[in-house]
PDB file of N, CA and C in Angstrom:
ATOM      1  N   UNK A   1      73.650 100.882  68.826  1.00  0.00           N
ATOM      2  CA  UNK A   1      73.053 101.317  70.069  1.00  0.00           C
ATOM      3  C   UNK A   1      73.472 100.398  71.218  1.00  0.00           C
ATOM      4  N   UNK A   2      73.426  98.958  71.086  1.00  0.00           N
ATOM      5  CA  UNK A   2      73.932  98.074  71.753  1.00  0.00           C
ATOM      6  C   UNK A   2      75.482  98.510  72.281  1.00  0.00           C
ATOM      7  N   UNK A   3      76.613  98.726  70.997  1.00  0.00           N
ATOM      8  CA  UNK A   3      77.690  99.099  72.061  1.00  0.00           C
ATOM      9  C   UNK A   3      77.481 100.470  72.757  1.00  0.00           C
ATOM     10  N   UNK A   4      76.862 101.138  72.523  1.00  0.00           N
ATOM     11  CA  UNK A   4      77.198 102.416  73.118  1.00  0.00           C
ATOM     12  C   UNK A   4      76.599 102.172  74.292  1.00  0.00           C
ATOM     13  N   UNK A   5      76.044 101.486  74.488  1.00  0.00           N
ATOM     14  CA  UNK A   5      74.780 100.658  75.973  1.00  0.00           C
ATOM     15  C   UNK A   5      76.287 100.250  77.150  1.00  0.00           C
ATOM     16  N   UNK A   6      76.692  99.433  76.041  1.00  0.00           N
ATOM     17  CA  UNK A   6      77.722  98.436  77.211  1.00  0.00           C
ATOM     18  C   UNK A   6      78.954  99.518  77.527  1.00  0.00           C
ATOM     19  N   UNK A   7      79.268 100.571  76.106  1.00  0.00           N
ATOM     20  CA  UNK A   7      80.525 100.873  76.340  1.00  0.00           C
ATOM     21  C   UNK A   7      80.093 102.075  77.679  1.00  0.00           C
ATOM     22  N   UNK A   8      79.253 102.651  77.745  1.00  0.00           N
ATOM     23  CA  UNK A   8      78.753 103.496  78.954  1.00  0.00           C
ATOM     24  C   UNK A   8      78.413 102.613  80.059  1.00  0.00           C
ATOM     25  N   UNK A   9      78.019 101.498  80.126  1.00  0.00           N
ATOM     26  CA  UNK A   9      78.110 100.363  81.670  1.00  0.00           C
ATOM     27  C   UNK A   9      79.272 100.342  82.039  1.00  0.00           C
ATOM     28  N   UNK A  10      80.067 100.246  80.924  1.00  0.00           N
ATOM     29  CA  UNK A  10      81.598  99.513  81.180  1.00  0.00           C
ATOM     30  C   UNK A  10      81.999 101.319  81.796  1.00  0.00           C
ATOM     31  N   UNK A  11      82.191 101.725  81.316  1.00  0.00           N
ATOM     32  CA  UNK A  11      82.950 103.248  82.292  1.00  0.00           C
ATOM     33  C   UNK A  11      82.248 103.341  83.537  1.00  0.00           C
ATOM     34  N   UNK A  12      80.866 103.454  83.655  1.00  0.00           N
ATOM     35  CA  UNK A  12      80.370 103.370  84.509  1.00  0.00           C
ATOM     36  C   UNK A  12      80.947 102.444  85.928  1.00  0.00           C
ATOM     37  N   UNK A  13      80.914 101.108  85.608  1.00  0.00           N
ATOM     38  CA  UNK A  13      81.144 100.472  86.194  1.00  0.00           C
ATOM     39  C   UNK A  13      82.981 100.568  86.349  1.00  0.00           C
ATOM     40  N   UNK A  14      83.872 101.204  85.721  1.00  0.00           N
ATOM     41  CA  UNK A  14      85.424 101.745  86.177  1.00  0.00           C
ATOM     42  C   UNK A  14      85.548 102.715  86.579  1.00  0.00           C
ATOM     43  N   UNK A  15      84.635 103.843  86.716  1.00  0.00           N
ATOM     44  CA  UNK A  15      85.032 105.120  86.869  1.00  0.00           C
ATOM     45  C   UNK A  15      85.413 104.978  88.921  1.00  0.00           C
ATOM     46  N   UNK A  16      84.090 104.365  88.988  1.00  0.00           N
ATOM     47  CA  UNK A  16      84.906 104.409  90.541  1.00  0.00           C
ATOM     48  C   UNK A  16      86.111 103.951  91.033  1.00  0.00           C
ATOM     49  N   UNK A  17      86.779 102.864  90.498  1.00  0.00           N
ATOM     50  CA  UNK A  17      88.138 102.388  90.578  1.00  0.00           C
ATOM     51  C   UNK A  17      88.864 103.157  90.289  1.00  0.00           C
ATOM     52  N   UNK A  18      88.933 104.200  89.291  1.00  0.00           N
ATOM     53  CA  UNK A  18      89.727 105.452  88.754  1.00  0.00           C
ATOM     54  C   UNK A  18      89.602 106.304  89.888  1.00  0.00           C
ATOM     55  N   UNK A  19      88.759 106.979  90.582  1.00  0.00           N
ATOM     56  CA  UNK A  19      88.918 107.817  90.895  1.00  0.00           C
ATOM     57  C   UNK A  19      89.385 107.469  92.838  1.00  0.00           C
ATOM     58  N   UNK A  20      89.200 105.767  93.209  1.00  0.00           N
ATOM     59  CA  UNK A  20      89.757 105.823  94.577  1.00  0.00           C
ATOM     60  C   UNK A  20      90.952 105.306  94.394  1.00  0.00           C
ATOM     61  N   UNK A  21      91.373 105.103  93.440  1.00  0.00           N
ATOM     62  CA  UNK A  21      93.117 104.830  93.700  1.00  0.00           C
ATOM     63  C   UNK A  21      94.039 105.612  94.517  1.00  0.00           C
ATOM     64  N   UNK A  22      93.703 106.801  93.333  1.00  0.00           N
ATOM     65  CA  UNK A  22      94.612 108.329  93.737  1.00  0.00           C
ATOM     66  C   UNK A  22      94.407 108.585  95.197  1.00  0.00           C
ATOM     67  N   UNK A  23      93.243 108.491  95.622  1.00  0.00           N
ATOM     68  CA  UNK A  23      92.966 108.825  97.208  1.00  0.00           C
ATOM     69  C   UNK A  23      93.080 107.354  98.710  1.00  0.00           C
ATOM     70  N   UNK A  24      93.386 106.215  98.181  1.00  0.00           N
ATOM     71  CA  UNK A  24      94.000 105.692  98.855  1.00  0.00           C
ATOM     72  C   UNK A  24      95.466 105.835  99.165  1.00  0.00           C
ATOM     73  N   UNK A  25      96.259 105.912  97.521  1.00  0.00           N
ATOM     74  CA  UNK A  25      97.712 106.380  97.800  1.00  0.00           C
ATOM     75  C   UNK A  25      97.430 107.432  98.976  1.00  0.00           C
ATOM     76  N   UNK A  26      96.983 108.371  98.506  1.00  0.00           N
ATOM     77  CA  UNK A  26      96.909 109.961  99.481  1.00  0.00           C
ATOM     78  C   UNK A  26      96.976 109.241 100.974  1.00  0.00           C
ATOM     79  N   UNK A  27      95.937 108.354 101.230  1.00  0.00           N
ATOM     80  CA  UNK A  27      95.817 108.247 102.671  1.00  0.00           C
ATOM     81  C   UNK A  27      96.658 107.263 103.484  1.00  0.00           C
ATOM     82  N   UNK A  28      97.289 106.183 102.441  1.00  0.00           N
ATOM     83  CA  UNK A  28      98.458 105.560 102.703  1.00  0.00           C
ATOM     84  C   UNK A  28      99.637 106.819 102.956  1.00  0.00           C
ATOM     85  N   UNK A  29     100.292 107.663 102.347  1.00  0.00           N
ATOM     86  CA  UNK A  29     100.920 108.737 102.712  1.00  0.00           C
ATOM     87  C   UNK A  29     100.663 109.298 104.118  1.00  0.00           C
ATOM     88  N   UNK A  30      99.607 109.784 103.613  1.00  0.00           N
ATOM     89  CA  UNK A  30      99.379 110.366 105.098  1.00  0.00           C
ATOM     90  C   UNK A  30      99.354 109.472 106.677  1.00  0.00           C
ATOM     91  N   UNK A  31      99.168 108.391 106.672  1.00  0.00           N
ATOM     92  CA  UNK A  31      99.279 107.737 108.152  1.00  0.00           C
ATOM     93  C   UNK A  31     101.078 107.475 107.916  1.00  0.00           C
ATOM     94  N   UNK A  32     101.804 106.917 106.868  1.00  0.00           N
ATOM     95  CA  UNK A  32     102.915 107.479 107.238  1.00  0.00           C
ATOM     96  C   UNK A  32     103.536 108.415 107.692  1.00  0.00           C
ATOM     97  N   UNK A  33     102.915 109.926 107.261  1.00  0.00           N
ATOM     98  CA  UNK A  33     103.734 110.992 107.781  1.00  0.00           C
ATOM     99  C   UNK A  33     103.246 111.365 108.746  1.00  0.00           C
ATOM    100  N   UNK A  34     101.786 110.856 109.159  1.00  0.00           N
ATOM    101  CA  UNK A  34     101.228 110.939 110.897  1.00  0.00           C
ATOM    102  C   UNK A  34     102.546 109.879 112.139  1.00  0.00           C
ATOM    103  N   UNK A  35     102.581 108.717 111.131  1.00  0.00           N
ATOM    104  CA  UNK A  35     103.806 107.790 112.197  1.00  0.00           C
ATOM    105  C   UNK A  35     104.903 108.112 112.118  1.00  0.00           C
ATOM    106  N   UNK A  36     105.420 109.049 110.986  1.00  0.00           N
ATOM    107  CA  UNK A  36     107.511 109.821 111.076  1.00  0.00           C
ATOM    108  C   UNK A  36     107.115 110.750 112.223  1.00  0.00           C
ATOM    109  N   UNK A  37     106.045 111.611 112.132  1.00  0.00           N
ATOM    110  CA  UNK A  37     105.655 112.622 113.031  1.00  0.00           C
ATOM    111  C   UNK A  37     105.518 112.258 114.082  1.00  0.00           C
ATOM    112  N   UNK A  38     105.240 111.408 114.682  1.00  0.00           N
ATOM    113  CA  UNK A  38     104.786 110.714 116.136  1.00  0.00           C
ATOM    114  C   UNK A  38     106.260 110.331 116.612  1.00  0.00           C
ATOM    115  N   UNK A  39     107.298 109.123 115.582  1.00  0.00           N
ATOM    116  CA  UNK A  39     108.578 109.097 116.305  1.00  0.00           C
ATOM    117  C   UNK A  39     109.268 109.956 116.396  1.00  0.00           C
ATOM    118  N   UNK A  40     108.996 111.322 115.410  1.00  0.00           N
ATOM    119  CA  UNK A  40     110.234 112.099 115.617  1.00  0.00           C
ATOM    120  C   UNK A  40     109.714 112.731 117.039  1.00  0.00           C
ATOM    121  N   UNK A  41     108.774 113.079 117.478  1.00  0.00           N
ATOM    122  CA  UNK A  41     108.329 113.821 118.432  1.00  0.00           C
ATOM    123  C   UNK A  41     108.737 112.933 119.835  1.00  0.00           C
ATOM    124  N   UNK A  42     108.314 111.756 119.862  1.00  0.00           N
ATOM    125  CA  UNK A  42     108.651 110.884 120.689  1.00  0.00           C
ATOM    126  C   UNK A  42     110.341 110.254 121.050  1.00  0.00           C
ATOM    127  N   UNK A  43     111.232 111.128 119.543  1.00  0.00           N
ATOM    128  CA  UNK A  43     112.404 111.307 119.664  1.00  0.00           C
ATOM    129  C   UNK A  43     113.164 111.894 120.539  1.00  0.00           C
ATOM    130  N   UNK A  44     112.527 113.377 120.641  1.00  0.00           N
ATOM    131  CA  UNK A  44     112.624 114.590 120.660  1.00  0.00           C
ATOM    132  C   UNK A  44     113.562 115.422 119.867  1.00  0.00           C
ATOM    133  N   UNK A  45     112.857 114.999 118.552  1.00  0.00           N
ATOM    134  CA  UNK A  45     113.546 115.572 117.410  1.00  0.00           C
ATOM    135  C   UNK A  45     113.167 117.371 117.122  1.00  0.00           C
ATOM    136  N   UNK A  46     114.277 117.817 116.781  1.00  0.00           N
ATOM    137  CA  UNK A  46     114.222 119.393 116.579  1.00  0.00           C
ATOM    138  C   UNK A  46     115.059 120.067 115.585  1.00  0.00           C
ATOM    139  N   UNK A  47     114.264 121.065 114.937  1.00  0.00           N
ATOM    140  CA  UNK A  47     115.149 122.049 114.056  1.00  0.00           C
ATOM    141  C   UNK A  47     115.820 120.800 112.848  1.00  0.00           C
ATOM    142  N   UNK A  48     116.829 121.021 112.387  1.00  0.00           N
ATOM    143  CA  UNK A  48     117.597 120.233 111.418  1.00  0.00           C
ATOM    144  C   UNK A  48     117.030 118.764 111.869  1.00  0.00           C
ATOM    145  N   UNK A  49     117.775 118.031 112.571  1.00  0.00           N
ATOM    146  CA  UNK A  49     117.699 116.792 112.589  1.00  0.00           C
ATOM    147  C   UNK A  49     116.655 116.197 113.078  1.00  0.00           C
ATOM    148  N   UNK A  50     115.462 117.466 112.929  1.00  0.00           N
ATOM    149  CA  UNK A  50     114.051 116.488 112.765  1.00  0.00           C
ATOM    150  C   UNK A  50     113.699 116.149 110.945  1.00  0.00           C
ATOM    151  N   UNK A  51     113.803 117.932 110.164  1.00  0.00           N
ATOM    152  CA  UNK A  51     113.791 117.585 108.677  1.00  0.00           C
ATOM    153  C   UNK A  51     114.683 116.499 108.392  1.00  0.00           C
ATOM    154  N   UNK A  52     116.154 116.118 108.839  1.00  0.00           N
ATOM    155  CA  UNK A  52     116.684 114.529 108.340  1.00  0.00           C
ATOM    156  C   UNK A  52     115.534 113.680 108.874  1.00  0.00           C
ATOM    157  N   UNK A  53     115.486 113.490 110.043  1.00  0.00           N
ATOM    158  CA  UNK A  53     114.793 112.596 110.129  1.00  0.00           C
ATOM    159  C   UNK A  53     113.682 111.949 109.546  1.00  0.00           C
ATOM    160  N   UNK A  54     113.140 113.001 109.228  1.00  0.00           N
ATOM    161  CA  UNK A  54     111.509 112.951 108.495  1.00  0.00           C
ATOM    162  C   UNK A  54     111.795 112.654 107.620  1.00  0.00           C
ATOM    163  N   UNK A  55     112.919 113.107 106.739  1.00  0.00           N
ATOM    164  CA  UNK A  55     113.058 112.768 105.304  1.00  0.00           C
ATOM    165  C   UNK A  55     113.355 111.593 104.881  1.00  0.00           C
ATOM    166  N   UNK A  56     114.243 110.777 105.814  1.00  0.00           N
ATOM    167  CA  UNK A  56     114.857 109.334 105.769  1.00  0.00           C
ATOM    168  C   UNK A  56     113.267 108.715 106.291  1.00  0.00           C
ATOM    169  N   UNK A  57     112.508 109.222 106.779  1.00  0.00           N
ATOM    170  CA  UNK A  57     111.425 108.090 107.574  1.00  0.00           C
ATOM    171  C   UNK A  57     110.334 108.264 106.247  1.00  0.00           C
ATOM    172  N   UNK A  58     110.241 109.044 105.446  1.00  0.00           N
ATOM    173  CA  UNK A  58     108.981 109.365 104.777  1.00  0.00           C
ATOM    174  C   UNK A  58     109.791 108.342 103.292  1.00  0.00           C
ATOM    175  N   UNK A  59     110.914 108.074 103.308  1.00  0.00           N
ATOM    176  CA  UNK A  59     111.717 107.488 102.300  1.00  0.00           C
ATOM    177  C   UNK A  59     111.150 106.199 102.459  1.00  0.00           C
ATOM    178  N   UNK A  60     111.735 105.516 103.321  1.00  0.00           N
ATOM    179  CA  UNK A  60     111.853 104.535 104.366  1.00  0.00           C
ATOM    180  C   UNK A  60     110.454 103.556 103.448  1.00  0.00           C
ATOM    181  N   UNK A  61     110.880 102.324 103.071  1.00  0.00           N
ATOM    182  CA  UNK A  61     109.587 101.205 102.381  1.00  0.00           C
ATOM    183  C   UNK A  61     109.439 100.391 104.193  1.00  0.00           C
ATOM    184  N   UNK A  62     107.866 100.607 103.724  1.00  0.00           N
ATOM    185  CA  UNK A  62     107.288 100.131 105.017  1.00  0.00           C
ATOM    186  C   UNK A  62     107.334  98.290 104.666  1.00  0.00           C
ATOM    187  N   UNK A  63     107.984  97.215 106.005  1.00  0.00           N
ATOM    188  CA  UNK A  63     108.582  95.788 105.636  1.00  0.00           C
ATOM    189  C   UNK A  63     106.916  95.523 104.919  1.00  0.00           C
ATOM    190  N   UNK A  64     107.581  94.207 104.629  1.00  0.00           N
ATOM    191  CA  UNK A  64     106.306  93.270 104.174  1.00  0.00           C
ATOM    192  C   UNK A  64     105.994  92.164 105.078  1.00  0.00           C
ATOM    193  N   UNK A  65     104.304  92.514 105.503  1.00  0.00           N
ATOM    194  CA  UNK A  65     103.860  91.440 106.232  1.00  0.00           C
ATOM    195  C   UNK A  65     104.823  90.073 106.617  1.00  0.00           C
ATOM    196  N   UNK A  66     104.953  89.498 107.326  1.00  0.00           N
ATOM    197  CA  UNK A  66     105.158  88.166 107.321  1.00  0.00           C
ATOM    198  C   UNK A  66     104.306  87.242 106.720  1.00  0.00           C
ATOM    199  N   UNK A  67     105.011  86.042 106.024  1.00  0.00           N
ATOM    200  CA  UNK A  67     103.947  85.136 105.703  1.00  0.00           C
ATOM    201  C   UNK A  67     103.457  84.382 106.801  1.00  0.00           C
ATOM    202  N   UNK A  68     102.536  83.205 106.513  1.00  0.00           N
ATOM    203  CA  UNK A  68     102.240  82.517 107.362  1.00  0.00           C
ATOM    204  C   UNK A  68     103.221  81.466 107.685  1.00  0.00           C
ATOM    205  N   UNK A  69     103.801  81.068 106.698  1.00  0.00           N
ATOM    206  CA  UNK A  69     105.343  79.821 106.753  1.00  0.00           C
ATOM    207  C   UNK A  69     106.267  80.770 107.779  1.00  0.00           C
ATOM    208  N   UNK A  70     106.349  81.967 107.432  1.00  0.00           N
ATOM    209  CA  UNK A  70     107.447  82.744 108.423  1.00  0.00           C
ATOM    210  C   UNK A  70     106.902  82.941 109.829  1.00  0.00           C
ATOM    211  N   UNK A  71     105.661  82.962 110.272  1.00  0.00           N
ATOM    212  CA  UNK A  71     105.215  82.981 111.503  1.00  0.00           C
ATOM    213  C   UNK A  71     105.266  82.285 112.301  1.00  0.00           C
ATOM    214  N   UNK A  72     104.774  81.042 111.648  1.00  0.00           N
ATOM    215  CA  UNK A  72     104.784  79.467 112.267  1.00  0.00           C
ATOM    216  C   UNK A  72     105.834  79.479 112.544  1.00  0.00           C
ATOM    217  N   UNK A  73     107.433  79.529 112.017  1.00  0.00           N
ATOM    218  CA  UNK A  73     108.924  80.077 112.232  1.00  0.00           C
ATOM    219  C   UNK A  73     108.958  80.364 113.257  1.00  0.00           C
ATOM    220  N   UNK A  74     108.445  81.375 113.307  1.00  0.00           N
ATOM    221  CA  UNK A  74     108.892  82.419 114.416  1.00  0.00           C
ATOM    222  C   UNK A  74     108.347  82.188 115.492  1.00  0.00           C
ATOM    223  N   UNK A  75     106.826  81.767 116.034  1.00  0.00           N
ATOM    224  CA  UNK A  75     106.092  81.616 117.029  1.00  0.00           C
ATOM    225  C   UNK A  75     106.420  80.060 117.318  1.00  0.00           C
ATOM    226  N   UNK A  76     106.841  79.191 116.282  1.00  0.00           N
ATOM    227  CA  UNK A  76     107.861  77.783 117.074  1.00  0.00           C
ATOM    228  C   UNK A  76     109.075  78.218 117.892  1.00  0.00           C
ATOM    229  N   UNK A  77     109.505  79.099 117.589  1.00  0.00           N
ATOM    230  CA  UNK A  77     111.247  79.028 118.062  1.00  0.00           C
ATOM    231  C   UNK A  77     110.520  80.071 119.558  1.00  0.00           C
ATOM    232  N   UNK A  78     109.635  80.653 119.289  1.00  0.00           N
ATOM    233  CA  UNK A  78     109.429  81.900 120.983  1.00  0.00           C
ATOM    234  C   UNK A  78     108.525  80.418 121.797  1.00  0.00           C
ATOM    235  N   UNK A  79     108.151  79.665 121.130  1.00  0.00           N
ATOM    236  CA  UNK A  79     107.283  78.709 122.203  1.00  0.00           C
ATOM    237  C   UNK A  79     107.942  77.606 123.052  1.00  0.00           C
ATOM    238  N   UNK A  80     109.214  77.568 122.758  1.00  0.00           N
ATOM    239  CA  UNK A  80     109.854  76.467 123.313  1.00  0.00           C
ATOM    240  C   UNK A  80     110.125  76.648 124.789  1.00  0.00           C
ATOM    241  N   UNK A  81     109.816  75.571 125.154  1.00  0.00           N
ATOM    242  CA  UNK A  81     109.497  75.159 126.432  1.00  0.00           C
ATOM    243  C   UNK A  81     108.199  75.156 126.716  1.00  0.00           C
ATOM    244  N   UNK A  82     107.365  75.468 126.072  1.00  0.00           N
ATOM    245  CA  UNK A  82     105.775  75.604 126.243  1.00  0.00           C
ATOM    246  C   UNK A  82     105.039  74.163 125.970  1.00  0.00           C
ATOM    247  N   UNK A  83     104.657  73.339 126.865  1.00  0.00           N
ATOM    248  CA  UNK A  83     103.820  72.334 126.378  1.00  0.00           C
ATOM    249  C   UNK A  83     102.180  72.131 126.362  1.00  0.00           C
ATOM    250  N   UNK A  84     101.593  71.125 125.795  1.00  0.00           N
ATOM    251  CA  UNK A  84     100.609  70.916 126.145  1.00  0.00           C
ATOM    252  C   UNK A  84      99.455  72.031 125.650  1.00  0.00           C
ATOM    253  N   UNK A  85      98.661  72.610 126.425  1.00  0.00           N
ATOM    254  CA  UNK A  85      97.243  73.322 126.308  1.00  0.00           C
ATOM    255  C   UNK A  85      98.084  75.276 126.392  1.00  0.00           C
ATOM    256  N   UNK A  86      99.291  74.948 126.921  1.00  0.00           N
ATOM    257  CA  UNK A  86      99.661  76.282 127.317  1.00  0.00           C
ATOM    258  C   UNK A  86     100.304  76.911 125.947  1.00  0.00           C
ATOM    259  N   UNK A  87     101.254  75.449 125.242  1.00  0.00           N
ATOM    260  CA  UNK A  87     101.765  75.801 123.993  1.00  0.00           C
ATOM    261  C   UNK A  87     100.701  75.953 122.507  1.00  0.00           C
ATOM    262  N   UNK A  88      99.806  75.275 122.783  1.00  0.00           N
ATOM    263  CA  UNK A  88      98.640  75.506 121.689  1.00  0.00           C
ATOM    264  C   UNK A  88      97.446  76.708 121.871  1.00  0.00           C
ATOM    265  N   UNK A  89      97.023  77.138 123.053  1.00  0.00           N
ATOM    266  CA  UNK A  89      96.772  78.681 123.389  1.00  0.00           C
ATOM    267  C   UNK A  89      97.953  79.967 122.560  1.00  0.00           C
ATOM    268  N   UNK A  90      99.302  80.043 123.262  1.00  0.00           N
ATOM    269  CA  UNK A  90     100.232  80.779 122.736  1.00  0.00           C
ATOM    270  C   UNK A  90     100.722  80.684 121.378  1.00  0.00           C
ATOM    271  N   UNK A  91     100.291  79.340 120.478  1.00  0.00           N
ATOM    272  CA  UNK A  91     100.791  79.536 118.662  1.00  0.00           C
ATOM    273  C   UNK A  91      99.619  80.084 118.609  1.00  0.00           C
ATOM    274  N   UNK A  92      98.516  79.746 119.006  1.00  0.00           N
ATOM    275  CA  UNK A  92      96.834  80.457 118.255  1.00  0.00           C
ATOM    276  C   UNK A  92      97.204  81.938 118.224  1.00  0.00           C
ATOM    277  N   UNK A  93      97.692  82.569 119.475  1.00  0.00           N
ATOM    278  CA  UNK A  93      97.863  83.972 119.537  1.00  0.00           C
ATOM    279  C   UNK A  93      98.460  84.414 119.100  1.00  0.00           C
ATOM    280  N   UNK A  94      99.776  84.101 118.914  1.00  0.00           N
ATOM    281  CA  UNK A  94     100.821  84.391 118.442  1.00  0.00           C
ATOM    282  C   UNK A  94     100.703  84.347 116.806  1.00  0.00           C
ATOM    283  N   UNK A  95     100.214  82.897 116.197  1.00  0.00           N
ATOM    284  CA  UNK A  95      99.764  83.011 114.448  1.00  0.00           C
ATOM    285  C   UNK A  95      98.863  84.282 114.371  1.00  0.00           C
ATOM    286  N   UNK A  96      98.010  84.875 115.460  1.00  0.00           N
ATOM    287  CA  UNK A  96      96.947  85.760 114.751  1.00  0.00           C
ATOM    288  C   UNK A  96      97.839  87.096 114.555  1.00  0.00           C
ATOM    289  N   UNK A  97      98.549  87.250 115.028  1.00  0.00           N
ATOM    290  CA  UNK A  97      99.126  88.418 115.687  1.00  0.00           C
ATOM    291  C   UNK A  97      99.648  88.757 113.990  1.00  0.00           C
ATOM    292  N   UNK A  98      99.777  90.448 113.609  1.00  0.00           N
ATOM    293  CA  UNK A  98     100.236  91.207 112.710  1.00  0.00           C
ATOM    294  C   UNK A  98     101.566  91.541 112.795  1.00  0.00           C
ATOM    295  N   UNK A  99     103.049  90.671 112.337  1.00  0.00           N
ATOM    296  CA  UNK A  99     104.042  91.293 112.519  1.00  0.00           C
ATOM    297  C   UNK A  99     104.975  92.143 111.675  1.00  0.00           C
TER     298      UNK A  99
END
């Protein structure tokens, strides 16, 4: 009686992980093909060489975040010439920033 206790907690307690996977993929998809749809339009993509387009953009692996070692990188080399209170304002902003 005891396992049948835990082995029904234990599903219990996975079934929800099972069932939002499938529907995050879904909604990861979908804001991609909301953003191919937005550049091709903002293209002024039409007829044929909007379906290429879409098709190469819906292909297309979205980059990977930057790390934080790569930011610091990057927001040293845009700050130069910046000293003082002006250069430590602009890394704060610049580290928060999503690139």
């Amino acid at each position: 009686m005891k396992k049948l206790l835990i082995a029904i907690t234990s599903f219990a307690l996975a079934a929800p992980l099972l069932v939002a996977s499938p529907a995050m993929a879904e909604n990861a998809q979908q804001n991609k093909m909301k953003q191919c749809n937005a550049d091709a339009t903002a293209a002024g993509k039409k007829g044929d060489d909007r379906k290429a387009f879409m098709s190469s953009c819906l292909k297309k692996e979205q980059p990977k975040p930057a790390t934080q070692q790569e930011k610091m990188k990057q927001c040293n080399a845009d700050a130069a010439g910046k000293k003082g209170d002006e250069r430590k304002a602009f890394m704060s902003s610049c580290l928060k920033k999503d690139k």
